[in-house]
C-alpha atoms as a PDB file:
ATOM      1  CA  UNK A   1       0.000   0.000   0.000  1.00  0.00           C
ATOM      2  CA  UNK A   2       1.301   3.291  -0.655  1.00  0.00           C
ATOM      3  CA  UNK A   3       2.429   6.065   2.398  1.00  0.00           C
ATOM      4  CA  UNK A   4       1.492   9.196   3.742  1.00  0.00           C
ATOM      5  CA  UNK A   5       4.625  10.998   3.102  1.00  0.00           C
ATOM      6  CA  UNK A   6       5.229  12.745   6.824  1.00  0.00           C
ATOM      7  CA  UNK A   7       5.857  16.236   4.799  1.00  0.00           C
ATOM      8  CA  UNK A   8       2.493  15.570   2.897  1.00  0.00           C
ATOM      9  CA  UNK A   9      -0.506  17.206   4.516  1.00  0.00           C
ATOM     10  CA  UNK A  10      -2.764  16.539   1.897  1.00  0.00           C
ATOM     11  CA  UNK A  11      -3.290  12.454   2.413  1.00  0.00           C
ATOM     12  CA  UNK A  12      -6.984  11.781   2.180  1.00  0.00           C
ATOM     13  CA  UNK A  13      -9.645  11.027  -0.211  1.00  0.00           C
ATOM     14  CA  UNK A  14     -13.205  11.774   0.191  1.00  0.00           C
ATOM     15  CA  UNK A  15     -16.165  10.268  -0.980  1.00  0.00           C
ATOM     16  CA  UNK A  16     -19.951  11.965  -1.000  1.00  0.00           C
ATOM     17  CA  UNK A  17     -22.758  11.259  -2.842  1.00  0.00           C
ATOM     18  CA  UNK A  18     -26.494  12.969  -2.455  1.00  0.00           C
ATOM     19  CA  UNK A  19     -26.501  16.046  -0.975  1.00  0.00           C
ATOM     20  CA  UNK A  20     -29.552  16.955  -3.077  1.00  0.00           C
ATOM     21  CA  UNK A  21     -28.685  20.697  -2.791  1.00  0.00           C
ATOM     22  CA  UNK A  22     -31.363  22.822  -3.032  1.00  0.00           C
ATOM     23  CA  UNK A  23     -31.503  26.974  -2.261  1.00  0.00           C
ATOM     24  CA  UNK A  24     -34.857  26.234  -0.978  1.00  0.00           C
ATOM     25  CA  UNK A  25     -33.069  24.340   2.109  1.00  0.00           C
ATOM     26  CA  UNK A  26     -29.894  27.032   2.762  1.00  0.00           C
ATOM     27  CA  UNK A  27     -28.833  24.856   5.619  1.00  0.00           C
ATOM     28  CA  UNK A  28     -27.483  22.267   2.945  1.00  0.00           C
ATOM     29  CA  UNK A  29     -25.760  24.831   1.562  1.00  0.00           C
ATOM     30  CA  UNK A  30     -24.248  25.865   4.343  1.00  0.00           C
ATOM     31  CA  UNK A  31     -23.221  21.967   5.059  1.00  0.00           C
ATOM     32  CA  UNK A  32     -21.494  21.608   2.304  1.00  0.00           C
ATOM     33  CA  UNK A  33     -19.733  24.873   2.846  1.00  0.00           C
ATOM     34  CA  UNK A  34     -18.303  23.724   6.766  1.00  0.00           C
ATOM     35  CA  UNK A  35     -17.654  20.394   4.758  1.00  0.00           C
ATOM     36  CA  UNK A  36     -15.188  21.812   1.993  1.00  0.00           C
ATOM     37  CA  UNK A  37     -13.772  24.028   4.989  1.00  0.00           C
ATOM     38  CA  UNK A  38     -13.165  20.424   6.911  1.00  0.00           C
ATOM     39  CA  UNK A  39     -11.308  18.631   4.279  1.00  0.00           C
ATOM     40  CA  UNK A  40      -9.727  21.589   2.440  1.00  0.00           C
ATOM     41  CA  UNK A  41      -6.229  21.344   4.137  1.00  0.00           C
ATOM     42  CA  UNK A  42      -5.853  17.627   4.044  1.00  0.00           C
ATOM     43  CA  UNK A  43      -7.389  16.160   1.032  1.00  0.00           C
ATOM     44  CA  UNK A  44      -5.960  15.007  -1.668  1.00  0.00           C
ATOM     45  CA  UNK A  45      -8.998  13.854  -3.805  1.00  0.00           C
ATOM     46  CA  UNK A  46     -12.883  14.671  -3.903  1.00  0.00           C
ATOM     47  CA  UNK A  47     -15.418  11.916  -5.564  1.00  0.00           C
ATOM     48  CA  UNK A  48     -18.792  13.167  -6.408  1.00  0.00           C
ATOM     49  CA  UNK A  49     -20.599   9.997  -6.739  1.00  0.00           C
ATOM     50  CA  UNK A  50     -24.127  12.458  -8.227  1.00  0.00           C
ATOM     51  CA  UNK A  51     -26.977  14.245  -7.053  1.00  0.00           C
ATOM     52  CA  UNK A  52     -25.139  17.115  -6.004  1.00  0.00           C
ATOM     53  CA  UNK A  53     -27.890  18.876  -6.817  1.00  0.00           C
ATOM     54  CA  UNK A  54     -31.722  18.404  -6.284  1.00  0.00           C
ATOM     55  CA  UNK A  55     -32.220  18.898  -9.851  1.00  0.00           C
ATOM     56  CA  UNK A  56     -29.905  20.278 -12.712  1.00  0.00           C
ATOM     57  CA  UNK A  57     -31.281  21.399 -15.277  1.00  0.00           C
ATOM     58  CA  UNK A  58     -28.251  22.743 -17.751  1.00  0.00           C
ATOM     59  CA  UNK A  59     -24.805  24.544 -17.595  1.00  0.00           C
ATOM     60  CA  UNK A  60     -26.199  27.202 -19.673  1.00  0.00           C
ATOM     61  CA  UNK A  61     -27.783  28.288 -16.293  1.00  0.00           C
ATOM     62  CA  UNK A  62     -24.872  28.733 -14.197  1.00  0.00           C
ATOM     63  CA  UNK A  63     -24.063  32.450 -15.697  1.00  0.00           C
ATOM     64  CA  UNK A  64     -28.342  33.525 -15.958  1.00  0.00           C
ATOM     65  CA  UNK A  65     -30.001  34.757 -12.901  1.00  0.00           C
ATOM     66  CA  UNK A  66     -32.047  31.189 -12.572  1.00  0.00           C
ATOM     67  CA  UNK A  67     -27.951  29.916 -11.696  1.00  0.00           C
ATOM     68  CA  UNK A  68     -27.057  32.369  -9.363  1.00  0.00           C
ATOM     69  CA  UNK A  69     -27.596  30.685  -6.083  1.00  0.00           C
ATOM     70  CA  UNK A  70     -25.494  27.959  -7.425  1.00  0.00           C
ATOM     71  CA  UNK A  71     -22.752  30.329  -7.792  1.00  0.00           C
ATOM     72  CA  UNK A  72     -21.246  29.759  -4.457  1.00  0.00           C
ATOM     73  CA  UNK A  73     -21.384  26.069  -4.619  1.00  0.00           C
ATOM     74  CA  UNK A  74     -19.366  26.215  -8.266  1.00  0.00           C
ATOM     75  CA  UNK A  75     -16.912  28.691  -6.212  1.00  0.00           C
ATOM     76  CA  UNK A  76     -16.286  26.525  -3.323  1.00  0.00           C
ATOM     77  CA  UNK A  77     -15.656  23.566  -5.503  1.00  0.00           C
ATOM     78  CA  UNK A  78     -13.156  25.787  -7.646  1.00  0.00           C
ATOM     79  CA  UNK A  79     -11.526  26.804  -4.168  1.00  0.00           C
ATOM     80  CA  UNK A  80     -10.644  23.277  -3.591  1.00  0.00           C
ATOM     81  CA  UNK A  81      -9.203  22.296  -7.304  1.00  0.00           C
ATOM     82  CA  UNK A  82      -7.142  26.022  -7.216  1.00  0.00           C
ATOM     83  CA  UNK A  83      -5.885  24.490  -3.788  1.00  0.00           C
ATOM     84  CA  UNK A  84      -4.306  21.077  -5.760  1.00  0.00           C
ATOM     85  CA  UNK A  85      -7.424  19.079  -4.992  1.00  0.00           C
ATOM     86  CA  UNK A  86      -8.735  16.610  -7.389  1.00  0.00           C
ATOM     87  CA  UNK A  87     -11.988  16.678  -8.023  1.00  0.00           C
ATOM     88  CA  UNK A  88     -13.750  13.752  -9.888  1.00  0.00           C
ATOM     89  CA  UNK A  89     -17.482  13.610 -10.862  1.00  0.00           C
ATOM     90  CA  UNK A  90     -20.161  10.693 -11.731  1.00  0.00           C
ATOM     91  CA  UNK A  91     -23.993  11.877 -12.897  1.00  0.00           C
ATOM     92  CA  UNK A  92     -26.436  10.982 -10.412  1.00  0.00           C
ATOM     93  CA  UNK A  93     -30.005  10.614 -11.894  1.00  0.00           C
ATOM     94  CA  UNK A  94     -31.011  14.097 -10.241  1.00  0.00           C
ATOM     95  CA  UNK A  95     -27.896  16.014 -11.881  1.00  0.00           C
ATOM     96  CA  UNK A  96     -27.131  13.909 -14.961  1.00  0.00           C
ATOM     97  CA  UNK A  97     -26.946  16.867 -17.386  1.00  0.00           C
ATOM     98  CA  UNK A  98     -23.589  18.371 -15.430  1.00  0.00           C
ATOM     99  CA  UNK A  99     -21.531  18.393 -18.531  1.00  0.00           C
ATOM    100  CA  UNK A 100     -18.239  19.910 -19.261  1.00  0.00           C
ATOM    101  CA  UNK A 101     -18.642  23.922 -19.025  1.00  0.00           C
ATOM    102  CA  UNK A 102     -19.811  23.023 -15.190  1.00  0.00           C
ATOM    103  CA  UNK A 103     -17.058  20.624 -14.419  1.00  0.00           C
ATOM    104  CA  UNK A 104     -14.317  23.307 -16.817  1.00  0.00           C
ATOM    105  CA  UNK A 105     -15.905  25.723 -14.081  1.00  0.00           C
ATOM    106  CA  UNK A 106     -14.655  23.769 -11.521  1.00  0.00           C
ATOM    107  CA  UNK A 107     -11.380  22.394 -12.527  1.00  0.00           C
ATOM    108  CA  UNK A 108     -13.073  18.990 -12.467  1.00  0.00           C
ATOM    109  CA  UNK A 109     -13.204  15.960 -14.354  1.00  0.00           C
ATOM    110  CA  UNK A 110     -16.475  14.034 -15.369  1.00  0.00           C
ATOM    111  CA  UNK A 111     -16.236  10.095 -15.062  1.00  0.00           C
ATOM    112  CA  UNK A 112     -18.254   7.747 -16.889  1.00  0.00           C
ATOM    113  CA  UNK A 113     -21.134   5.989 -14.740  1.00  0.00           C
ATOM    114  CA  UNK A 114     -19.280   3.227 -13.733  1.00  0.00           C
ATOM    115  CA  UNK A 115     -15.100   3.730 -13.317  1.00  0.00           C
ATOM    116  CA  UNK A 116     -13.083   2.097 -11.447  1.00  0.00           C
ATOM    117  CA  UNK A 117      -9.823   3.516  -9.647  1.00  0.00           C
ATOM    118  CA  UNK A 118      -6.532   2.792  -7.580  1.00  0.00           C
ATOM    119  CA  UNK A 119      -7.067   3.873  -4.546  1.00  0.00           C
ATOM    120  CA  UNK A 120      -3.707   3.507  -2.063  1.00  0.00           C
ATOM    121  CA  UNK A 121      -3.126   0.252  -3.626  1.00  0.00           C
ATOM    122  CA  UNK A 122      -7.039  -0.799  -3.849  1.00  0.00           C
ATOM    123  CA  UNK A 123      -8.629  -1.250  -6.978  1.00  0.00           C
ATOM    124  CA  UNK A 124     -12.375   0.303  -6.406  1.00  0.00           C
ATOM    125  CA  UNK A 125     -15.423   0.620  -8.495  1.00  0.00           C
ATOM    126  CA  UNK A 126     -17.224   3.874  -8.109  1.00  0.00           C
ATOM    127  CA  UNK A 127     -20.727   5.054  -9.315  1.00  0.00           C
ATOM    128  CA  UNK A 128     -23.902   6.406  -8.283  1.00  0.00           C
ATOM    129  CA  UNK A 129     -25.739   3.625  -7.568  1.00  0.00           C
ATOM    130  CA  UNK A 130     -28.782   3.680  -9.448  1.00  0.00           C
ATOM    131  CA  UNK A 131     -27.810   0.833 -12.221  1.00  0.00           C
ATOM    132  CA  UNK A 132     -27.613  -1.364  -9.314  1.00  0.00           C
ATOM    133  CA  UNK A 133     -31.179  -0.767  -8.712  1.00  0.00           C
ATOM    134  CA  UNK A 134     -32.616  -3.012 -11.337  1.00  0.00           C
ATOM    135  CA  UNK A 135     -36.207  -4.745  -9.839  1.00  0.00           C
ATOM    136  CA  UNK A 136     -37.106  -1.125 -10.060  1.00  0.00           C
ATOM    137  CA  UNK A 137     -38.145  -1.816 -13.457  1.00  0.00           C
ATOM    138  CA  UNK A 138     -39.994   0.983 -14.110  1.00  0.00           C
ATOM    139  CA  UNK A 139     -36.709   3.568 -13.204  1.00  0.00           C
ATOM    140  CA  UNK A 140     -34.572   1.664 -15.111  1.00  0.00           C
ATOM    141  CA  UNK A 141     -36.934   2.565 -18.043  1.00  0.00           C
ATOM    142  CA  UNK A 142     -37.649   6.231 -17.179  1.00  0.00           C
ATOM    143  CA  UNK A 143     -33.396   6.162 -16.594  1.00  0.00           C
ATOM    144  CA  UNK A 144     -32.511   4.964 -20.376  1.00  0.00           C
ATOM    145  CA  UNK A 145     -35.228   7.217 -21.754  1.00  0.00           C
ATOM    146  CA  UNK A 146     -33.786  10.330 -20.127  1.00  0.00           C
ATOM    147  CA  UNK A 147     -30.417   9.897 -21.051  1.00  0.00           C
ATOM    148  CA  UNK A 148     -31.712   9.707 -25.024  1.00  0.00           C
ATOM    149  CA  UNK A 149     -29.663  12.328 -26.521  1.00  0.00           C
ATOM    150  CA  UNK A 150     -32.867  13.494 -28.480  1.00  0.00           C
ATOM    151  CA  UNK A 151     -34.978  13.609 -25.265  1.00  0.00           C
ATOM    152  CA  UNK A 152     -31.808  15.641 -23.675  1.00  0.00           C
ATOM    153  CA  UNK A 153     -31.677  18.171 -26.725  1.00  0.00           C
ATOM    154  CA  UNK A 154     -35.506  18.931 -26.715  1.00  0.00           C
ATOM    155  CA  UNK A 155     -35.281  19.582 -22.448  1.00  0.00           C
ATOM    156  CA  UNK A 156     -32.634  21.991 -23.251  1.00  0.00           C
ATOM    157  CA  UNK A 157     -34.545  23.570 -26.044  1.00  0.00           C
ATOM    158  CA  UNK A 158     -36.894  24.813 -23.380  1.00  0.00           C
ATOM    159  CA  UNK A 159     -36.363  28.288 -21.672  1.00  0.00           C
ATOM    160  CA  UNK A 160     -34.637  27.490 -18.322  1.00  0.00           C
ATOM    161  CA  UNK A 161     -37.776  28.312 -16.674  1.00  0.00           C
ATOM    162  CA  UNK A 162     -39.516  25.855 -18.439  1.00  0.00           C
ATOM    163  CA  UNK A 163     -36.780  23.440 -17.824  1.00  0.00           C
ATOM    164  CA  UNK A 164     -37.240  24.185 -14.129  1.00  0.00           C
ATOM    165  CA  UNK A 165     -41.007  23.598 -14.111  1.00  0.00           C
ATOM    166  CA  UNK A 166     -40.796  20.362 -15.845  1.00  0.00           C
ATOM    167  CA  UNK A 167     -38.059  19.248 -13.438  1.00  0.00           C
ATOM    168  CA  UNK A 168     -40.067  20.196 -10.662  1.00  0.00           C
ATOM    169  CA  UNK A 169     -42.965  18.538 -11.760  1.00  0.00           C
ATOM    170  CA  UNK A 170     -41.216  14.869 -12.634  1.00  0.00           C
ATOM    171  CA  UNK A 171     -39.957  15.373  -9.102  1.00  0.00           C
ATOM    172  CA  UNK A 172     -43.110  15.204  -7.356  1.00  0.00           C
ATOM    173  CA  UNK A 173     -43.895  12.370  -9.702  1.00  0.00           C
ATOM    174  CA  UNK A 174     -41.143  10.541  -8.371  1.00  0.00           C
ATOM    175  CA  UNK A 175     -41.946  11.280  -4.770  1.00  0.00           C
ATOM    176  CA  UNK A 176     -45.662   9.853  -5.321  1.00  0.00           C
ATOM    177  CA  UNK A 177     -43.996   7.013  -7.342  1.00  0.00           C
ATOM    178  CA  UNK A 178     -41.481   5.860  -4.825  1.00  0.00           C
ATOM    179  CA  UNK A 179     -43.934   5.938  -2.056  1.00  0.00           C
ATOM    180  CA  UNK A 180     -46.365   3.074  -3.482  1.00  0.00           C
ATOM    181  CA  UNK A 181     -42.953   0.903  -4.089  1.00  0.00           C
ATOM    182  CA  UNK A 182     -41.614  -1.683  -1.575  1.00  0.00           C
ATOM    183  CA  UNK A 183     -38.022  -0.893   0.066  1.00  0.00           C
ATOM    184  CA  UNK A 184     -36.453  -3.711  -1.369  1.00  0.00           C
ATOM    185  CA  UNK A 185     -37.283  -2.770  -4.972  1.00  0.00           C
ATOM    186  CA  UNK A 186     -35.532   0.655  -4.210  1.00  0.00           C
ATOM    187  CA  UNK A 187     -32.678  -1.875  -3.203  1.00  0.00           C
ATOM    188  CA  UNK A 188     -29.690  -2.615  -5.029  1.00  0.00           C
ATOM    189  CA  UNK A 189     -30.259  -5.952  -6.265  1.00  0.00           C
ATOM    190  CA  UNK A 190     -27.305  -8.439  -5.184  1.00  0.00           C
ATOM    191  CA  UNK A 191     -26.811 -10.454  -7.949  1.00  0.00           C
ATOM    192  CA  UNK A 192     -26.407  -6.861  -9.804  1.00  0.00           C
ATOM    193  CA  UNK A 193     -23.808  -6.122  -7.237  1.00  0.00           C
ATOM    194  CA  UNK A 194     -21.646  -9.358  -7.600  1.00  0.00           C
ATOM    195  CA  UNK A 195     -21.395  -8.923 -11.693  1.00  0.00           C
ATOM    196  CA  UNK A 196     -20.490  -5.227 -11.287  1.00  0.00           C
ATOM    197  CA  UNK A 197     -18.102  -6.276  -8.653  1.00  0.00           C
ATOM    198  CA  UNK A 198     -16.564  -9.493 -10.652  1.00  0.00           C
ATOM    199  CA  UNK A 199     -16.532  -7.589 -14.439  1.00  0.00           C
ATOM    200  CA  UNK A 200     -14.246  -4.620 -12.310  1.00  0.00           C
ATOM    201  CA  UNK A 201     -12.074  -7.342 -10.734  1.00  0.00           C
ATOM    202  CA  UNK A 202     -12.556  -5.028  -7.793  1.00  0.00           C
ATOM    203  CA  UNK A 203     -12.447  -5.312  -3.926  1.00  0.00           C
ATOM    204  CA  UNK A 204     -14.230  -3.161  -3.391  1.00  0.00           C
ATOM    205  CA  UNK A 205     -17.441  -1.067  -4.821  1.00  0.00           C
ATOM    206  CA  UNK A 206     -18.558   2.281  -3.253  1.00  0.00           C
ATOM    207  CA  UNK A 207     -22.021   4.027  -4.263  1.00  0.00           C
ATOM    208  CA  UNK A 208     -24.608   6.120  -3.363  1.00  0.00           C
ATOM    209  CA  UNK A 209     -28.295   6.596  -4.776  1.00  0.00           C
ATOM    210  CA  UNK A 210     -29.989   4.216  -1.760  1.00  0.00           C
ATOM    211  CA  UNK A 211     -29.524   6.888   0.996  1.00  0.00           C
ATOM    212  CA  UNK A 212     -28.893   3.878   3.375  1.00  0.00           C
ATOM    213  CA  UNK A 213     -25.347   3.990   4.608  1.00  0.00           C
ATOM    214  CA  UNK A 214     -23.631   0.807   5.458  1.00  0.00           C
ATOM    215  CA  UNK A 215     -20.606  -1.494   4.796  1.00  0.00           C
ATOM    216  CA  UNK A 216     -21.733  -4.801   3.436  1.00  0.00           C
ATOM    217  CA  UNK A 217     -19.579  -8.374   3.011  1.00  0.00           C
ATOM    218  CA  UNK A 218     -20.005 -10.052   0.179  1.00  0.00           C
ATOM    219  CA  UNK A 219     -18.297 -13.358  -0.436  1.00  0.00           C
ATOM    220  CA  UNK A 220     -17.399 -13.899  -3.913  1.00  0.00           C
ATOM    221  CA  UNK A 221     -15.112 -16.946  -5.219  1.00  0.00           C
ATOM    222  CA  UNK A 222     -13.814 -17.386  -1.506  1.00  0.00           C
ATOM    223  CA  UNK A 223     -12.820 -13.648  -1.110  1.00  0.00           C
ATOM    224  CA  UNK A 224     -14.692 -11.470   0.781  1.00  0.00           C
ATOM    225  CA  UNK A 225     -15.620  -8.049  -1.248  1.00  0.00           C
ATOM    226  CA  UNK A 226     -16.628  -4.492   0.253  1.00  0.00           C
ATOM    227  CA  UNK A 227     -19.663  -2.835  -1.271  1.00  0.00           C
ATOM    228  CA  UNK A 228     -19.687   0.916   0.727  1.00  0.00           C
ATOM    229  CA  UNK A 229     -22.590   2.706   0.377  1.00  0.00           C
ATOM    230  CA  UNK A 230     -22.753   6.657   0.699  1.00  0.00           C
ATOM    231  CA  UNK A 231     -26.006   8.273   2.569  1.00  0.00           C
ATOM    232  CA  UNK A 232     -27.735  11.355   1.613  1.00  0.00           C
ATOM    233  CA  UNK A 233     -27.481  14.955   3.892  1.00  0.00           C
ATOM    234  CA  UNK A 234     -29.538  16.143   6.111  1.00  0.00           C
ATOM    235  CA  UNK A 235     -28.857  17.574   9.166  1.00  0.00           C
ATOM    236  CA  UNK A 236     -24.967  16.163   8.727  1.00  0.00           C
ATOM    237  CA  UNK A 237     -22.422  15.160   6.589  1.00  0.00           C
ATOM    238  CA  UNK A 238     -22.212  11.721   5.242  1.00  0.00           C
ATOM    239  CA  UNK A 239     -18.947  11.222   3.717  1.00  0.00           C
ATOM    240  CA  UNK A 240     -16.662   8.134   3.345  1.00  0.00           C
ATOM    241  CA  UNK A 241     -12.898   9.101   4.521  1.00  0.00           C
ATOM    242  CA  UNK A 242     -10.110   7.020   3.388  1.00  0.00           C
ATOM    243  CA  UNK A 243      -6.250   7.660   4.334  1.00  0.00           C
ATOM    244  CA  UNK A 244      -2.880   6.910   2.604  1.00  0.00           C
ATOM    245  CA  UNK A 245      -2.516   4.383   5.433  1.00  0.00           C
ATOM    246  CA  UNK A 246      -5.139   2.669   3.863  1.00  0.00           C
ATOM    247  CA  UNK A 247      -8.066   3.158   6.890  1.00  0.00           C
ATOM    248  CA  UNK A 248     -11.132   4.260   5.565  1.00  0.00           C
ATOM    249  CA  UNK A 249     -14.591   5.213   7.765  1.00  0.00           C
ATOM    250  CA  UNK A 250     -17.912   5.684   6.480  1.00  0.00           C
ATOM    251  CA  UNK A 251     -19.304   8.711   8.417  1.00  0.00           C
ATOM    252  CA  UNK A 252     -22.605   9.190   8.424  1.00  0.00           C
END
């Protein structure tokens, strides 16, 4: 495993997924503002896993007045890649148009859904967790038909108000939706998580999306495997923490 140089301050990588930031709830924002204050001295790399945002609904916003209270947000997350932090981002079906003039904005750098990295001498599977999700039959359908680049281009045809409306709207939908399905079709499903897990020849695979944050075991071919799962913010943070001494801890 690689070392924490002792000169080396900056000897962490974080992991958040979900903050579902919203300027109609200002304590989020000012969560993830104490947050980037916390790990701006000592970390080294910041994962996104998605849903940053409530909803996003275009980077053409960020410069319009419907984008200003987003402004600080983009600015704290630029404080932290001016500062030598790396700064890595996966959609998350609530921000899945963040495209490259937000993440340019940031000094960031947009990952596919699924990637997986070397972390201290761990190879890792990140995303946001949704794919995993797949007895959920009808999001899996709503998921493919949103990320149609026709159905994309026509959303961002519409005035940004417009956008905002409609996003609004397909929110409450999913609100009403969710609450008529079970909790273990909102699940991952396992056998979902074992091929993800075997295709990445991983040890471990970190996600959000569920907003139920736990460590699992899972035994695959004799080895035990690590599926970490990020929660969502509320009143706290809920952030995984992992060290060049290779110790990690799931705070949430």
């Amino acid at each position: 495993m690689s070392k924490a140089s002792s000169t080396n301050t900056k000897n962490k990588t974080y992991f958040i997924s979900d903050l579902h930031l919203d300027p109609s709830q200002p304590h989020l924002f000012k969560l993830f503002h104490d947050f980037v204050e916390k790990i701006r001295e000592d970390a080294e790399t910041l994962y996104i896993l998605g849903d940053l945002f409530e909803f996003w609904i275009g980077d053409d916003i960020i410069d319009l007045p419907i984008g200003k209270p987003y402004l600080p947000i983009i600015k704290q997350l630029r404080s932290l890649s001016d500062k030598g932090v790396k700064l890595y981002f996966i959609q998350g079906n609530r921000d899945f148009l963040i495209g490259k003039k937000f993440m340019k904005r940031i000094g960031g750098t947009l990952l596919p859904d699924h990637q997986v990295i070397d972390l201290y001498g761990n190879k890792i599977l990140i995303m946001h967790g949704d794919t995993l999700c797949t007895d959920d039959k009808g999001y899996q359908l709503m998921r493919k038909i949103f990320r149609l680049w026709i159905v994309q281009k026509i959303y961002l045809s519409m005035s940004p108000l417009k956008r905002s409306q409609k996003a609004g709207q397909v929110r409450n939908k999913t609100k009403q939706s969710t609450k008529q399905k079970s909790e273990m079709i909102m699940d991952v499903n396992q056998l979902a998580v074992e091929k993800s897990i075997k295709s990445g020849g991983v040890s471990f695979l970190i996600h959000g999306h569920t907003h139920r944050p736990a460590e699992h075991d899972i035994l695959i071919n004799n080895e035990v495997k690590k599926r970490i799962v990020l929660g969502d913010w509320g009143e706290e943070w809920s952030y995984l923490e992992w060290n060049a001494e290779d110790k990690y801890t799931l705070n949430f």
